[in-house]
N, C-alpha and C. Protein backbone atom coordinates (compact mmCIF):
# COMPACT_ATOMS: atom_id res chain seq x y z
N UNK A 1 -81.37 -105.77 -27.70
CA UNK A 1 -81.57 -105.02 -28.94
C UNK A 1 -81.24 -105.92 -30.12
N UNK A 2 -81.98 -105.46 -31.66
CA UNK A 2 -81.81 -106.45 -32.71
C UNK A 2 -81.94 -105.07 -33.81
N UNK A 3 -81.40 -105.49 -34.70
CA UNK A 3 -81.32 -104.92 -36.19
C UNK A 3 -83.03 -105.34 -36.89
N UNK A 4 -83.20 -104.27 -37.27
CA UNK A 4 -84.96 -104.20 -38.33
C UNK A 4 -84.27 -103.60 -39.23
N UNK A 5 -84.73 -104.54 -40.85
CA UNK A 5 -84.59 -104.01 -41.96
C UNK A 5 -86.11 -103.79 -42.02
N UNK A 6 -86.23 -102.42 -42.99
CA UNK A 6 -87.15 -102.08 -43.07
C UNK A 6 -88.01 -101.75 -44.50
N UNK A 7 -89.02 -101.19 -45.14
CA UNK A 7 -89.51 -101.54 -46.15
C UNK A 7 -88.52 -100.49 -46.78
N UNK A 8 -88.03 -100.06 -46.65
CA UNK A 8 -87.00 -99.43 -48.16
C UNK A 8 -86.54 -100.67 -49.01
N UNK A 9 -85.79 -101.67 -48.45
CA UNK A 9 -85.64 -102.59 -48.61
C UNK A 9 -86.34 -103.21 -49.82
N UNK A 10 -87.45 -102.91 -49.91
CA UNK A 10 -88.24 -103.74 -50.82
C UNK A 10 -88.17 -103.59 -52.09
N UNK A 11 -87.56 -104.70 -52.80
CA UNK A 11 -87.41 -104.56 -54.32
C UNK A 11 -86.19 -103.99 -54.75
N UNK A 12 -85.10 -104.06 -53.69
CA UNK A 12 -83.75 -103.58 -53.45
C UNK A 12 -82.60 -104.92 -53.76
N UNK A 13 -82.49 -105.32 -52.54
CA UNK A 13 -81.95 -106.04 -51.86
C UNK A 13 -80.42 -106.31 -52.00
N UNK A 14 -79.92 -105.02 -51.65
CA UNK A 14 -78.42 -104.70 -52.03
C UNK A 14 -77.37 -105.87 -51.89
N UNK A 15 -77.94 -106.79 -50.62
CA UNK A 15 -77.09 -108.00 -50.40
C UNK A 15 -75.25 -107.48 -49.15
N UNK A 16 -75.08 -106.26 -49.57
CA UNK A 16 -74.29 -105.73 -48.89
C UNK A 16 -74.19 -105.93 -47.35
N UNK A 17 -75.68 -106.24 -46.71
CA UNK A 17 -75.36 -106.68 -45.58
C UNK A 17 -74.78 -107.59 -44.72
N UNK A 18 -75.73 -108.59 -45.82
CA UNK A 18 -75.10 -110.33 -45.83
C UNK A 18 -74.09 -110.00 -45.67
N UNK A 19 -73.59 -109.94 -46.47
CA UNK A 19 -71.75 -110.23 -46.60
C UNK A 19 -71.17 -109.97 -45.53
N UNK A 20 -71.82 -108.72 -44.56
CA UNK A 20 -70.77 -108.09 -43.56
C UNK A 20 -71.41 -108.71 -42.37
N UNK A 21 -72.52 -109.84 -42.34
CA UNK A 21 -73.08 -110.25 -41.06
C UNK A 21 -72.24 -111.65 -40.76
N UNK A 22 -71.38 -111.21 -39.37
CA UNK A 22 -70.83 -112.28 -39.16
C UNK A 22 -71.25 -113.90 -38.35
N UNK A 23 -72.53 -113.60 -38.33
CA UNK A 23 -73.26 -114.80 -38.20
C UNK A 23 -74.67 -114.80 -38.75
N UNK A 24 -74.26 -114.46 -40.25
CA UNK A 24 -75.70 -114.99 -40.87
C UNK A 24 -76.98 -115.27 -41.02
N UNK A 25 -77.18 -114.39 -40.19
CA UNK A 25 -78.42 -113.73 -39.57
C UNK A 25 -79.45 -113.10 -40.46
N UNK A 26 -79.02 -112.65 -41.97
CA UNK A 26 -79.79 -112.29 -42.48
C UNK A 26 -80.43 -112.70 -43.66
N UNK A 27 -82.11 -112.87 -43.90
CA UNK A 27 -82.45 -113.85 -44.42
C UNK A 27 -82.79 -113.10 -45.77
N UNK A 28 -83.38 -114.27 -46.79
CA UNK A 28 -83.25 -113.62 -48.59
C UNK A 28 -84.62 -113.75 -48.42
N UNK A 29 -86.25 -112.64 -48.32
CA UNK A 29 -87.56 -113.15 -48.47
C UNK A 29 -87.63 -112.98 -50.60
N UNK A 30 -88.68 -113.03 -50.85
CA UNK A 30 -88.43 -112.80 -52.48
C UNK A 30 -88.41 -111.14 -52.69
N UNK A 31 -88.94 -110.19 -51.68
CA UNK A 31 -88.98 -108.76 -52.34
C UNK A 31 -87.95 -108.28 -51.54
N UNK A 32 -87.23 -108.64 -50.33
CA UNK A 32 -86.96 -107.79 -48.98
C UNK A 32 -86.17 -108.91 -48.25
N UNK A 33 -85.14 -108.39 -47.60
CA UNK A 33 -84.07 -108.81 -46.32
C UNK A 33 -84.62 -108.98 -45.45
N UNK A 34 -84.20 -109.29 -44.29
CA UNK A 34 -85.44 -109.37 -43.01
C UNK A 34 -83.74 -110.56 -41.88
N UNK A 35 -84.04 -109.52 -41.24
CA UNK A 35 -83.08 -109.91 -39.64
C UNK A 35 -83.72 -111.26 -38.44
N UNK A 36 -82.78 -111.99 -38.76
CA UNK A 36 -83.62 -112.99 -37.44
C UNK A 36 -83.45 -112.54 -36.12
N UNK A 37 -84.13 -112.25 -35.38
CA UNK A 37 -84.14 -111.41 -33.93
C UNK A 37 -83.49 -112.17 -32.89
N UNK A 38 -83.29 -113.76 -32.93
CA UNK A 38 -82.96 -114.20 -32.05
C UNK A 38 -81.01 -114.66 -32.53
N UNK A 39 -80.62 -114.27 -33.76
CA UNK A 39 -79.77 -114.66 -34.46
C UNK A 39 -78.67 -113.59 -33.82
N UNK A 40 -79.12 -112.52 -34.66
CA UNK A 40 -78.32 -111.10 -34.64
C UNK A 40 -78.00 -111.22 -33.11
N UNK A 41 -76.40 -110.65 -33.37
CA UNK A 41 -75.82 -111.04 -32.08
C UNK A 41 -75.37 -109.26 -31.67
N UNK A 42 -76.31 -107.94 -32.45
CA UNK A 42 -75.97 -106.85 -32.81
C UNK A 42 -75.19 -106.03 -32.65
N UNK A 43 -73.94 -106.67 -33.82
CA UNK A 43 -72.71 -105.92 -33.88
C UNK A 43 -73.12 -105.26 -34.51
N UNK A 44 -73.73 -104.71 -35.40
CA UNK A 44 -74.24 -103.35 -35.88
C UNK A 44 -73.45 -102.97 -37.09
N UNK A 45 -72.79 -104.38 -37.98
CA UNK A 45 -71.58 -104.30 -39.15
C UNK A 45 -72.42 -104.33 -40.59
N UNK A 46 -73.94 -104.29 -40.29
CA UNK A 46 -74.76 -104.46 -41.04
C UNK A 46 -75.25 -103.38 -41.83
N UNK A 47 -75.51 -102.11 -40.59
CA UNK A 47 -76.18 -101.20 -40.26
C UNK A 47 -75.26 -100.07 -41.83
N UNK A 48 -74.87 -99.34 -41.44
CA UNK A 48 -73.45 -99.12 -42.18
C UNK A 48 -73.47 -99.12 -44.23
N UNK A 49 -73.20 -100.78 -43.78
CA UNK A 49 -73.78 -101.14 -45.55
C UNK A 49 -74.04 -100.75 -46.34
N UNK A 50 -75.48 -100.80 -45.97
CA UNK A 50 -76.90 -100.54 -46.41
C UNK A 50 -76.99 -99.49 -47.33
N UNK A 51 -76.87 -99.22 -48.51
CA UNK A 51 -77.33 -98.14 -49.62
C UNK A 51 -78.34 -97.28 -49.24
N UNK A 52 -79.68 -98.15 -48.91
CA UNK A 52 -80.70 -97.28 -48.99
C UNK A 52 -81.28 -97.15 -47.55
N UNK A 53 -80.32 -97.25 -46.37
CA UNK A 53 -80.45 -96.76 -45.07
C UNK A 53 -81.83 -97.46 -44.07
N UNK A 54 -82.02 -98.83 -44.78
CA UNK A 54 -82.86 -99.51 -44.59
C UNK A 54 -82.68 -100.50 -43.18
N UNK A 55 -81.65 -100.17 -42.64
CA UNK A 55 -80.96 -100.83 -41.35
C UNK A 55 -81.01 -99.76 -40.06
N UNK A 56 -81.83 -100.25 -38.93
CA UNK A 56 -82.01 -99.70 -37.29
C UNK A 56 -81.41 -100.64 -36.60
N UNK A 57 -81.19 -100.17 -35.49
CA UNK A 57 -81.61 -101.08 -34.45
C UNK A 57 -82.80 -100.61 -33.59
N UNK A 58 -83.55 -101.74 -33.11
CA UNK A 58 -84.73 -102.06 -32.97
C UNK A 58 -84.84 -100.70 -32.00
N UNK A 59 -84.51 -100.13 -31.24
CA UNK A 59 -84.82 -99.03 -30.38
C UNK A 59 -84.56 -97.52 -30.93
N UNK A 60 -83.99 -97.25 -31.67
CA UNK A 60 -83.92 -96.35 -32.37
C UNK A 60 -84.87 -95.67 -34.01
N UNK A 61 -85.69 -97.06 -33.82
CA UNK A 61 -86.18 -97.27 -35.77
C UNK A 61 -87.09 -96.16 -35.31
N UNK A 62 -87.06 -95.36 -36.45
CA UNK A 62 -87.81 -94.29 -36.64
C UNK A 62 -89.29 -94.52 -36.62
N UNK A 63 -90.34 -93.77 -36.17
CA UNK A 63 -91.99 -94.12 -36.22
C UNK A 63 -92.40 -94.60 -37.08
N UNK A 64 -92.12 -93.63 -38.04
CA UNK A 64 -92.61 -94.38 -39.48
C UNK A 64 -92.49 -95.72 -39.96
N UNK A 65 -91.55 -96.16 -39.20
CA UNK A 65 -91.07 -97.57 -39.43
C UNK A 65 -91.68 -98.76 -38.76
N UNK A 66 -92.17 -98.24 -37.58
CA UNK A 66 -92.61 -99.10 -36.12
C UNK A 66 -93.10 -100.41 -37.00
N UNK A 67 -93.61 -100.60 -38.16
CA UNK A 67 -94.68 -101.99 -38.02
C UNK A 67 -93.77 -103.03 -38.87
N UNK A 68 -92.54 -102.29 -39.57
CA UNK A 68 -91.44 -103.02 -39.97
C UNK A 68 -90.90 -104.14 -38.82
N UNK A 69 -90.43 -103.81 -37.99
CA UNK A 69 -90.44 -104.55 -36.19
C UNK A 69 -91.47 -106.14 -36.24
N UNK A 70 -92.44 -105.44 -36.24
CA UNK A 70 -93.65 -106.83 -36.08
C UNK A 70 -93.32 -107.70 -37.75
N UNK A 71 -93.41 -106.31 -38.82
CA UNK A 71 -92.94 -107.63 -40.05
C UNK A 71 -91.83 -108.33 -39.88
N UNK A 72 -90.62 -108.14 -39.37
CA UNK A 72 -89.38 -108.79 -39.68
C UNK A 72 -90.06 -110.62 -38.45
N UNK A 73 -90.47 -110.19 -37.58
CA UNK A 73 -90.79 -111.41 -36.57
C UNK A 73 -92.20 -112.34 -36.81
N UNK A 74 -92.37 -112.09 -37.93
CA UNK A 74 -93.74 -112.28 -38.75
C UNK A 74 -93.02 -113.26 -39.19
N UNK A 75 -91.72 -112.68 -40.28
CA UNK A 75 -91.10 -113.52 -41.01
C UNK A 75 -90.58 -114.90 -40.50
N UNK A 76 -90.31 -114.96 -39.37
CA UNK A 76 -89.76 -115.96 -38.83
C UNK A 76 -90.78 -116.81 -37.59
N UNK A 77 -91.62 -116.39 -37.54
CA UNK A 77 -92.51 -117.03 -36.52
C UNK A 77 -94.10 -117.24 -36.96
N UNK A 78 -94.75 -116.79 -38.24
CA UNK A 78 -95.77 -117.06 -38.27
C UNK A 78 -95.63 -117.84 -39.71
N UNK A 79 -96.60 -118.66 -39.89
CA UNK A 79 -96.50 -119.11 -41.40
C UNK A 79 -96.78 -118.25 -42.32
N UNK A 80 -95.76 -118.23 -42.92
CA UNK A 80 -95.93 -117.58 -44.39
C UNK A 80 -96.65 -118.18 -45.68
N UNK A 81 -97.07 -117.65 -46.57
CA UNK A 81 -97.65 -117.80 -47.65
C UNK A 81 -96.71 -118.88 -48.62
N UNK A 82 -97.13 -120.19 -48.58
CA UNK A 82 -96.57 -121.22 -49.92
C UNK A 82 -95.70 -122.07 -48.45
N UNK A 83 -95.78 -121.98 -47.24
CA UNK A 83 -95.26 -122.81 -46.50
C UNK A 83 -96.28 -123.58 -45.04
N UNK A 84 -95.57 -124.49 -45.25
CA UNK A 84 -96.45 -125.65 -43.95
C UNK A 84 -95.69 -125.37 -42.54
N UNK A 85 -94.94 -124.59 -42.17
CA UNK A 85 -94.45 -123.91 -40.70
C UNK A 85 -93.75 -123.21 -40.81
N UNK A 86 -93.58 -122.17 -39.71
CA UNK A 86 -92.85 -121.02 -39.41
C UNK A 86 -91.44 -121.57 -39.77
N UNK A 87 -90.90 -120.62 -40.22
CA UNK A 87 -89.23 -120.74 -40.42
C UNK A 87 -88.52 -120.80 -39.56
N UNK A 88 -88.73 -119.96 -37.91
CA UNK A 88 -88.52 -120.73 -37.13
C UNK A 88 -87.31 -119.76 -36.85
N UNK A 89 -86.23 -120.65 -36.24
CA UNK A 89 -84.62 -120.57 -36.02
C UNK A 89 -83.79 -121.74 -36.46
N UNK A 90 -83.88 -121.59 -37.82
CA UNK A 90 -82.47 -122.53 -38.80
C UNK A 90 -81.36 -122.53 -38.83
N UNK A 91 -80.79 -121.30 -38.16
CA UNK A 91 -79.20 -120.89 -37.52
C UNK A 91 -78.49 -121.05 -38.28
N UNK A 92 -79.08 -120.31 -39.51
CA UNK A 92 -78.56 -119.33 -40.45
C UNK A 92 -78.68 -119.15 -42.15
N UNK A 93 -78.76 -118.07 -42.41
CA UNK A 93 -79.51 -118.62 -43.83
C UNK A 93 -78.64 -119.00 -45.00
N UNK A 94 -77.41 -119.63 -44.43
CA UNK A 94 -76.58 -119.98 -45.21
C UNK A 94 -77.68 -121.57 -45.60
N UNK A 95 -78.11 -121.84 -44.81
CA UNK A 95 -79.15 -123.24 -44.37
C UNK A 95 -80.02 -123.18 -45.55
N UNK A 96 -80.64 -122.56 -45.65
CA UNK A 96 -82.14 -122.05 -46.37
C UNK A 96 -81.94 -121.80 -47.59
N UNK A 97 -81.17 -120.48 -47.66
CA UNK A 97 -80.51 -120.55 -48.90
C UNK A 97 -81.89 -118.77 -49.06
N UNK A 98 -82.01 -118.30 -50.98
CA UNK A 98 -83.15 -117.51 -50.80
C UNK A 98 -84.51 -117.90 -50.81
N UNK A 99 -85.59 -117.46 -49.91
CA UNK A 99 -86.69 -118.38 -49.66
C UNK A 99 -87.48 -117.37 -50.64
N UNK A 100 -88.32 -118.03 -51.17
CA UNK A 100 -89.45 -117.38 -52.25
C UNK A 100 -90.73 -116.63 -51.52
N UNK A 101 -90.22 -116.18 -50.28
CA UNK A 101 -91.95 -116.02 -49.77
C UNK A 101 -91.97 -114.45 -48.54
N UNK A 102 -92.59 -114.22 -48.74
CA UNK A 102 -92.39 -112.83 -47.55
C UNK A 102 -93.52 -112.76 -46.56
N UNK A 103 -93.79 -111.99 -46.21
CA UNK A 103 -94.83 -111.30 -45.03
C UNK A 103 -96.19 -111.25 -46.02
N UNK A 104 -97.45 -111.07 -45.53
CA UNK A 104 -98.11 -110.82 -46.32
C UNK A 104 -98.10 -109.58 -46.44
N UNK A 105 -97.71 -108.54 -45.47
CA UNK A 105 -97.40 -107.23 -45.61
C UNK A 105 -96.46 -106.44 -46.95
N UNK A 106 -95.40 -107.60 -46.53
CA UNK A 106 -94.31 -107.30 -47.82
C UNK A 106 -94.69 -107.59 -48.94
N UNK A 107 -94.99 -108.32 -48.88
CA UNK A 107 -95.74 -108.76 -50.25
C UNK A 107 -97.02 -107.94 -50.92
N UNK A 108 -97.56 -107.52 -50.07
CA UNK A 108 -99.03 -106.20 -50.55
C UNK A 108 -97.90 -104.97 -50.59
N UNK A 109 -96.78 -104.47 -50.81
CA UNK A 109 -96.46 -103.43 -50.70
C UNK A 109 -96.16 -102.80 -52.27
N UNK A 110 -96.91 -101.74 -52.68
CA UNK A 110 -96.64 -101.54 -54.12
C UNK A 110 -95.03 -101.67 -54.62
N UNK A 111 -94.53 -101.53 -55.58
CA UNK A 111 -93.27 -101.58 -56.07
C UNK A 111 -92.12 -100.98 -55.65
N UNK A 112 -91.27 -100.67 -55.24
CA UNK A 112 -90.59 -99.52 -54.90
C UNK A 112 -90.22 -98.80 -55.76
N UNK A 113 -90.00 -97.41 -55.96
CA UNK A 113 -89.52 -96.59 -56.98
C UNK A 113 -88.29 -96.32 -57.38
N UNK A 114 -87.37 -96.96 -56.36
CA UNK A 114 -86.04 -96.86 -56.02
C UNK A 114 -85.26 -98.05 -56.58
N UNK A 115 -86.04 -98.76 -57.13
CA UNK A 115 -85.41 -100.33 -57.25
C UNK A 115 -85.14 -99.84 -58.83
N UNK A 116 -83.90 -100.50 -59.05
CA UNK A 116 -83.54 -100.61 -60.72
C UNK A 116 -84.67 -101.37 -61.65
């Protein structure tokens, strides 16, 4: 099992999770958070956090959510938009730092209404 942040997330990015992930597992895209699947070691200290309840774990994420799952592993395994290879497994985004680029999904997603 792994932690999916999901599109609430978008245009949020409370940061609250980071802080409580004790191995850094969670990455900065430019609209949205996004969990490395092979990182998260799922203590579930993440989950909790979260303001806008934007944290599952992967077997529990509600339907509505299901394609959040394929975006978060998008993020890390297919090339993204403004980059020459998958991001991969950098083992940790203390590494990376915040990356300017998301899903193309995340990125087509209108504004959120929720965001300040």
């Amino acid at each position: 099992m792994t932690y999916v942040i999901t599109s609430s997330c978008v245009d949020i990015k409370d940061m609250s999770c980071i802080e409580e992930c004790p191995v850094d597992c969670i990455y900065e895209g430019e609209r949205k958070l996004y969990i490395h699947p092979k990182e998260c070691i799922d203590c579930g200290a993440c989950e909790p956090v979260c303001p806008v309840d934007a944290i599952y774990p992967d077997r529990t994420l509600p339907e509505e959510n299901a394609a959040d799952k394929d975006d978060n592993r998008v993020f890390f395994y297919d090339v993204l938009p403004g980059r020459d290879l998958p991001l991969s497994s950098p083992g940790g985004s203390m590494k990376t730092g915040p990356l300017e680029t998301d899903t193309e999904r995340t990125a087509a997603l209108p504004p959120n209404p929720d965001a300040d």
